[in-house]
N, C-alpha and C. Protein backbone atom coordinates (compact mmCIF):
# COMPACT_ATOMS: atom_id res chain seq x y z
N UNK A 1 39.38 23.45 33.93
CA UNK A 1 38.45 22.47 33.40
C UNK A 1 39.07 21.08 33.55
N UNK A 2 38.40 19.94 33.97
CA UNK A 2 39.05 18.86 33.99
C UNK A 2 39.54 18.29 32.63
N UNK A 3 40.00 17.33 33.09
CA UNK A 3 40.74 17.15 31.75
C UNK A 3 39.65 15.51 30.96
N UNK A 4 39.23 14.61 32.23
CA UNK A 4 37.68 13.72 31.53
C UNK A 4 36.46 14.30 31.36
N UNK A 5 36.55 16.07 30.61
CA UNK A 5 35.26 16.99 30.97
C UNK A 5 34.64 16.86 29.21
N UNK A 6 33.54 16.11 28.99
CA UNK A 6 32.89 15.86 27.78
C UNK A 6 31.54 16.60 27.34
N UNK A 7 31.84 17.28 26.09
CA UNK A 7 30.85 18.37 25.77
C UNK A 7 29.50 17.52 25.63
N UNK A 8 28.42 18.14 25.85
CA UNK A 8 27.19 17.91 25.84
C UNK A 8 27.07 16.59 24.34
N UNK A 9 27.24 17.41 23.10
CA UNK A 9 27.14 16.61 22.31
C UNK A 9 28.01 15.05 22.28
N UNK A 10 29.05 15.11 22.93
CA UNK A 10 29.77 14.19 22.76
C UNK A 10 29.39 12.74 23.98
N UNK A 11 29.13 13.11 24.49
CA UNK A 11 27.65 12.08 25.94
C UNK A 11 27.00 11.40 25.13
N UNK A 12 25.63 12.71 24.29
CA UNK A 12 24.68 12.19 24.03
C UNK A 12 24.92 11.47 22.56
N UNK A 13 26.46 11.98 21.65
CA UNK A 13 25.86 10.80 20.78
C UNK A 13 26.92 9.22 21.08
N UNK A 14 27.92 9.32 22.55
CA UNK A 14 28.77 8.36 22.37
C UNK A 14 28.22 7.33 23.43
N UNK A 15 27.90 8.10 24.59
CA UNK A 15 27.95 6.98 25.30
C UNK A 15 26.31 6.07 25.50
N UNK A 16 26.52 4.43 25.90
CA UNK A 16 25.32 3.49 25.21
C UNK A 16 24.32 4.32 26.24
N UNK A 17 24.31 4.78 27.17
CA UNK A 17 23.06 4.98 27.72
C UNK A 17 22.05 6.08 26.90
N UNK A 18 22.64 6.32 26.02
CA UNK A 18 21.95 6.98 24.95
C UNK A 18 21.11 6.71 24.06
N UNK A 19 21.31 5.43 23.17
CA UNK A 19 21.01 4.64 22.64
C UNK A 19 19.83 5.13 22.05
N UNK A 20 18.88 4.48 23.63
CA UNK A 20 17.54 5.09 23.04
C UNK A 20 16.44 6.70 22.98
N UNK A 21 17.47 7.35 23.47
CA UNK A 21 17.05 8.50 23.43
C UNK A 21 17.98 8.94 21.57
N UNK A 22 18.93 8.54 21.37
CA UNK A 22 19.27 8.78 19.73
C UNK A 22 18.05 8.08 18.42
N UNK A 23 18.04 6.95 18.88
CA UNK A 23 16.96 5.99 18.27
C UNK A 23 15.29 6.94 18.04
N UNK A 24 15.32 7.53 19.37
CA UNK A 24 13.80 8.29 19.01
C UNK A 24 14.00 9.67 18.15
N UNK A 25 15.43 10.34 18.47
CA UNK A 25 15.21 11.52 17.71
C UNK A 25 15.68 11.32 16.11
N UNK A 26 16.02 10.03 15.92
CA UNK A 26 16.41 9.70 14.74
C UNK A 26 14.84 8.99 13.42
N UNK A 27 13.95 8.34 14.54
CA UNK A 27 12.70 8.22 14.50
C UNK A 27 11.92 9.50 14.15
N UNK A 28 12.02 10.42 14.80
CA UNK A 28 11.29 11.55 14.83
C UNK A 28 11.96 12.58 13.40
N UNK A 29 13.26 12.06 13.34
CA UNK A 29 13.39 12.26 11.55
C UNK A 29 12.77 12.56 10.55
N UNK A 30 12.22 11.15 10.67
CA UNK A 30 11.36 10.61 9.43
C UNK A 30 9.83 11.24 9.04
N UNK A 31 9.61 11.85 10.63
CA UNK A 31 8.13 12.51 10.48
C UNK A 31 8.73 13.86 10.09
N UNK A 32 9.76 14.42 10.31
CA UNK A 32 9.88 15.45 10.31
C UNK A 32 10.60 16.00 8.46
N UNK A 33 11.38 14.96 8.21
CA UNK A 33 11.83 14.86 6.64
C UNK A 33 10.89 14.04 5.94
N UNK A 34 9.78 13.62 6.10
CA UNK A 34 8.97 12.66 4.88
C UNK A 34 8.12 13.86 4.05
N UNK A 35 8.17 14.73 4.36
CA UNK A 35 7.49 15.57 2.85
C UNK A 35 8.85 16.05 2.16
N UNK A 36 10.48 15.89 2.59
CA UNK A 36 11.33 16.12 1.80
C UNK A 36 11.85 15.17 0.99
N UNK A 37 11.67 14.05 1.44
CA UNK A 37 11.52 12.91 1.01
C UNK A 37 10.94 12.51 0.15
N UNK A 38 9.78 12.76 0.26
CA UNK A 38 8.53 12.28 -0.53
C UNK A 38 7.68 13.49 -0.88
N UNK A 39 8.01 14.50 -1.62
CA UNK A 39 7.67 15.79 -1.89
C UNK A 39 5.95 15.59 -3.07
N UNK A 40 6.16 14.58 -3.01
CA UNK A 40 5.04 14.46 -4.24
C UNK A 40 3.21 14.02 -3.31
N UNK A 41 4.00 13.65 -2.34
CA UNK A 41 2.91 13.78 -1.19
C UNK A 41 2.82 14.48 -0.49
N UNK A 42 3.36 15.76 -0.73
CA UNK A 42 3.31 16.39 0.09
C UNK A 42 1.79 16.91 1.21
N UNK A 43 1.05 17.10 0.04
CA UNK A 43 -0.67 17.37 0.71
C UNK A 43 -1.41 16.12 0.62
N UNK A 44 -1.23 15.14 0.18
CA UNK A 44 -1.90 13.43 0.19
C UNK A 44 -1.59 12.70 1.24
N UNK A 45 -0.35 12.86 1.98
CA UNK A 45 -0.09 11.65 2.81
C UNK A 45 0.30 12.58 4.41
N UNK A 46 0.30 11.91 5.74
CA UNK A 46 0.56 13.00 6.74
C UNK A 46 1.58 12.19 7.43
N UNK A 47 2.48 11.93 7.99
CA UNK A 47 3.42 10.93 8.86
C UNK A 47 2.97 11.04 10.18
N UNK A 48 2.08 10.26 10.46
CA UNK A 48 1.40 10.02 12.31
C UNK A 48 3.03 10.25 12.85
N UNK A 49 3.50 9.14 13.16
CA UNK A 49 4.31 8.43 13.93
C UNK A 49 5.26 7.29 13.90
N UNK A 50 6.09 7.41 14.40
CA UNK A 50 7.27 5.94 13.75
C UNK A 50 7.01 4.98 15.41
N UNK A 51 6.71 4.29 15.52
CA UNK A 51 7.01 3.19 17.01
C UNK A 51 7.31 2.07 16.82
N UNK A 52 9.13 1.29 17.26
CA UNK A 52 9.39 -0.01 17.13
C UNK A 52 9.56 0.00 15.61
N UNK A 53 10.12 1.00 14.96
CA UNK A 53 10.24 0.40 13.02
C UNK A 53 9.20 1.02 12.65
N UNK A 54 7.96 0.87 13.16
CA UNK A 54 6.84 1.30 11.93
C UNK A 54 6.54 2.70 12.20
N UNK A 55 6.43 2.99 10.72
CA UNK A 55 6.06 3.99 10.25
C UNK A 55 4.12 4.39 9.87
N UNK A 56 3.50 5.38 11.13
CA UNK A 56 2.35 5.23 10.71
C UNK A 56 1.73 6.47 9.69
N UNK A 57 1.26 5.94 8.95
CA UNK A 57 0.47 6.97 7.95
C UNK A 57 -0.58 7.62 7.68
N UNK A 58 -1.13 8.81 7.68
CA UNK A 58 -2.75 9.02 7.60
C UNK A 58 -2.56 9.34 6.05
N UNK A 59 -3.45 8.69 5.33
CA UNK A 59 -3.94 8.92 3.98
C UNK A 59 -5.48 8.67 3.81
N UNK A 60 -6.06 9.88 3.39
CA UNK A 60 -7.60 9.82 3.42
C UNK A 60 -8.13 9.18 1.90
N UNK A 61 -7.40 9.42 0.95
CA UNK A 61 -7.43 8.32 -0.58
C UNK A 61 -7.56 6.66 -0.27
N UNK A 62 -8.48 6.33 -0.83
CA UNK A 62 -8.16 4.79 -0.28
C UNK A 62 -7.27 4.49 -1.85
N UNK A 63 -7.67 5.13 -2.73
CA UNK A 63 -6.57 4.48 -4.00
C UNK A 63 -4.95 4.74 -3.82
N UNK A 64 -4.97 5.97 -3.50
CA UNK A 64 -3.48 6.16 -2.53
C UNK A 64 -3.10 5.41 -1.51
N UNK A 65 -3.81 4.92 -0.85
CA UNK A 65 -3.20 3.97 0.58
C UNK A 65 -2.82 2.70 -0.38
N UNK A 66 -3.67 2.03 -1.04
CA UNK A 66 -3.76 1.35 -1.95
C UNK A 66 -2.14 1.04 -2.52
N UNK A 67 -1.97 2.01 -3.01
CA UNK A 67 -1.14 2.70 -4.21
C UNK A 67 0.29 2.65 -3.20
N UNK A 68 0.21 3.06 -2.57
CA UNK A 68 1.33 3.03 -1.17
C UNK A 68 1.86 1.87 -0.70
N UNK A 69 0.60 1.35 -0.18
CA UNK A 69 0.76 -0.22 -0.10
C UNK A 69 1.84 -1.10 -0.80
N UNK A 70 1.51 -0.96 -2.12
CA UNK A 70 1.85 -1.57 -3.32
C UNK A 70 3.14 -1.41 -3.68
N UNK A 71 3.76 0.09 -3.15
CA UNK A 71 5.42 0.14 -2.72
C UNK A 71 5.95 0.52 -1.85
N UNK A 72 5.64 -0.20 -0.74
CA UNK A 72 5.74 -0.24 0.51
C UNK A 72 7.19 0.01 0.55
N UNK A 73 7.92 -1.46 0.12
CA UNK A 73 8.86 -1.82 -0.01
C UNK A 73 10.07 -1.21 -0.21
N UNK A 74 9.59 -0.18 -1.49
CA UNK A 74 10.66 1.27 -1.82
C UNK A 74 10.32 2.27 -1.17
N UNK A 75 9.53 2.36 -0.35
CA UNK A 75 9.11 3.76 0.26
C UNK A 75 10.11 3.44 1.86
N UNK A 76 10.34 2.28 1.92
CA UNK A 76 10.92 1.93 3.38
C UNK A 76 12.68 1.92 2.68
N UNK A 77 13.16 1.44 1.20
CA UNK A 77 14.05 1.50 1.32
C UNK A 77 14.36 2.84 1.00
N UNK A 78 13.87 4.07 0.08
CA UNK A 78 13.95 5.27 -0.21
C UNK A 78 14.30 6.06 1.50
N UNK A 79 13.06 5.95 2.34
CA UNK A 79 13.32 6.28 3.76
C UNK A 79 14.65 5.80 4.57
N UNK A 80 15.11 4.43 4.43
CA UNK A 80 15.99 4.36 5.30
C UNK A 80 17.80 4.78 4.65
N UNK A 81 18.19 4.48 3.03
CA UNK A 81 18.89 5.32 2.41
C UNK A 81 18.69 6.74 2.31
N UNK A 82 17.78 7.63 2.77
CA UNK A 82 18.03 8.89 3.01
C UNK A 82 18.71 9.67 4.23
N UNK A 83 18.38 8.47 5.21
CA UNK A 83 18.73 8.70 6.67
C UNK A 83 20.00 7.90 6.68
N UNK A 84 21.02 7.52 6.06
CA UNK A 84 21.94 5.81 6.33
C UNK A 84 21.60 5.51 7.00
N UNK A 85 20.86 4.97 7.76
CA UNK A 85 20.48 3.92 8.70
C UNK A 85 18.97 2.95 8.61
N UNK A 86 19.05 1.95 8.54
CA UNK A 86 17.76 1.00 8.26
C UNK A 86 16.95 1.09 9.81
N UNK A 87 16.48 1.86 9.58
CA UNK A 87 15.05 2.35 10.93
C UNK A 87 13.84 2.00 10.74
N UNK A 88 13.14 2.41 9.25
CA UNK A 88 11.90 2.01 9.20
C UNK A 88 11.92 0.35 8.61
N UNK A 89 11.35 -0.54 9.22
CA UNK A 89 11.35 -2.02 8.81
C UNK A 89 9.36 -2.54 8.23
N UNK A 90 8.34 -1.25 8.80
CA UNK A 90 7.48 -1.58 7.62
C UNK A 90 6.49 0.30 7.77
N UNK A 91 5.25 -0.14 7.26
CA UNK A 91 4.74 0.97 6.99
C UNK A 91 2.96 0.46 7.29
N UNK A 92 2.66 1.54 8.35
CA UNK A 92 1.03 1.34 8.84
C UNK A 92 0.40 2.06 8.35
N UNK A 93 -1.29 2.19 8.12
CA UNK A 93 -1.49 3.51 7.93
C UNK A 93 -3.21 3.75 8.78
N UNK A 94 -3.21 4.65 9.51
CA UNK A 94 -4.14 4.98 10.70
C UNK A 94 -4.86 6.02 9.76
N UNK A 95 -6.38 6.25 10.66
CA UNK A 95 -7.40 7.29 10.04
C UNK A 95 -7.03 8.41 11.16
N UNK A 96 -6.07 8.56 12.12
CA UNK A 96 -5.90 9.45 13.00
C UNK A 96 -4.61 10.62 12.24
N UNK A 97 -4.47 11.93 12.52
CA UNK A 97 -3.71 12.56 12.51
C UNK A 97 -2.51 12.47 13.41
N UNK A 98 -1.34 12.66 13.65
CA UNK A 98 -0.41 13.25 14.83
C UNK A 98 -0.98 12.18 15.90
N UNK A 99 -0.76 11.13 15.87
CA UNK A 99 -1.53 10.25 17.13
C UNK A 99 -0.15 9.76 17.92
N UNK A 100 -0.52 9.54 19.22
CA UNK A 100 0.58 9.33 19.96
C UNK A 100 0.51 8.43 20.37
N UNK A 101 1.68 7.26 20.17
CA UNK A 101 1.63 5.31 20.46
C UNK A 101 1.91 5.57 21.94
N UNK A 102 1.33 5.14 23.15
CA UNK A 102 2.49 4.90 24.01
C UNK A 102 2.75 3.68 24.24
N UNK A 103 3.82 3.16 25.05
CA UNK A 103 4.71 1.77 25.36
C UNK A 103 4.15 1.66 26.31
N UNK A 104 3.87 0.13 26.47
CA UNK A 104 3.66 -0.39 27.85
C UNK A 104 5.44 -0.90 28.68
């Protein structure tokens, strides 16, 4: 085995060309831990999608979106102290389920 021979994991979380392929599965987190997170929504709120920081939301309550709204603020810092890392910077919320952003 050579001796500059680097295990799979050690590529993808060291070197920069990674970056943004870590950034999305770290993104994809948040959809995937926000009912552990936020267990009290569990059946009220659905996590679309995270793109660029935001976090999108389907909530069919308008007093809940409302209500959400209103602590935006702790729901972004609760989210990004669960993960150490400050990822989500705000919070959207769409009438779509599972919707997919793409980038231009």
């Amino acid at each position: 085995m050579p001796k500059n021979f680097k295990s799979l994991s050690d590529v993808l979380s060291g070197e920069k060309e990674f970056l943004n392929f870590r950034k999305s599965v770290k993104e994809n987190d948040v959809i995937v831990l926000f009912n552990e997170i936020f267990p009290e929504f569990k059946k009220l709120v659905s996590p679309s999608n995270v793109h660029k920081g935001v976090l999108y939301l389907s909530v069919d309550n308008s007093v809940l979106r409302n209500e959400i709204h209103l602590r935006k603020k702790q729901m972004i810092e609760k989210i990004n102290s669960h993960l150490n890392q400050q990822l989500i910077n705000d919070v959207k919320f769409t009438n779509f389920r599972n919707i997919n952003r793409k980038t231009k």
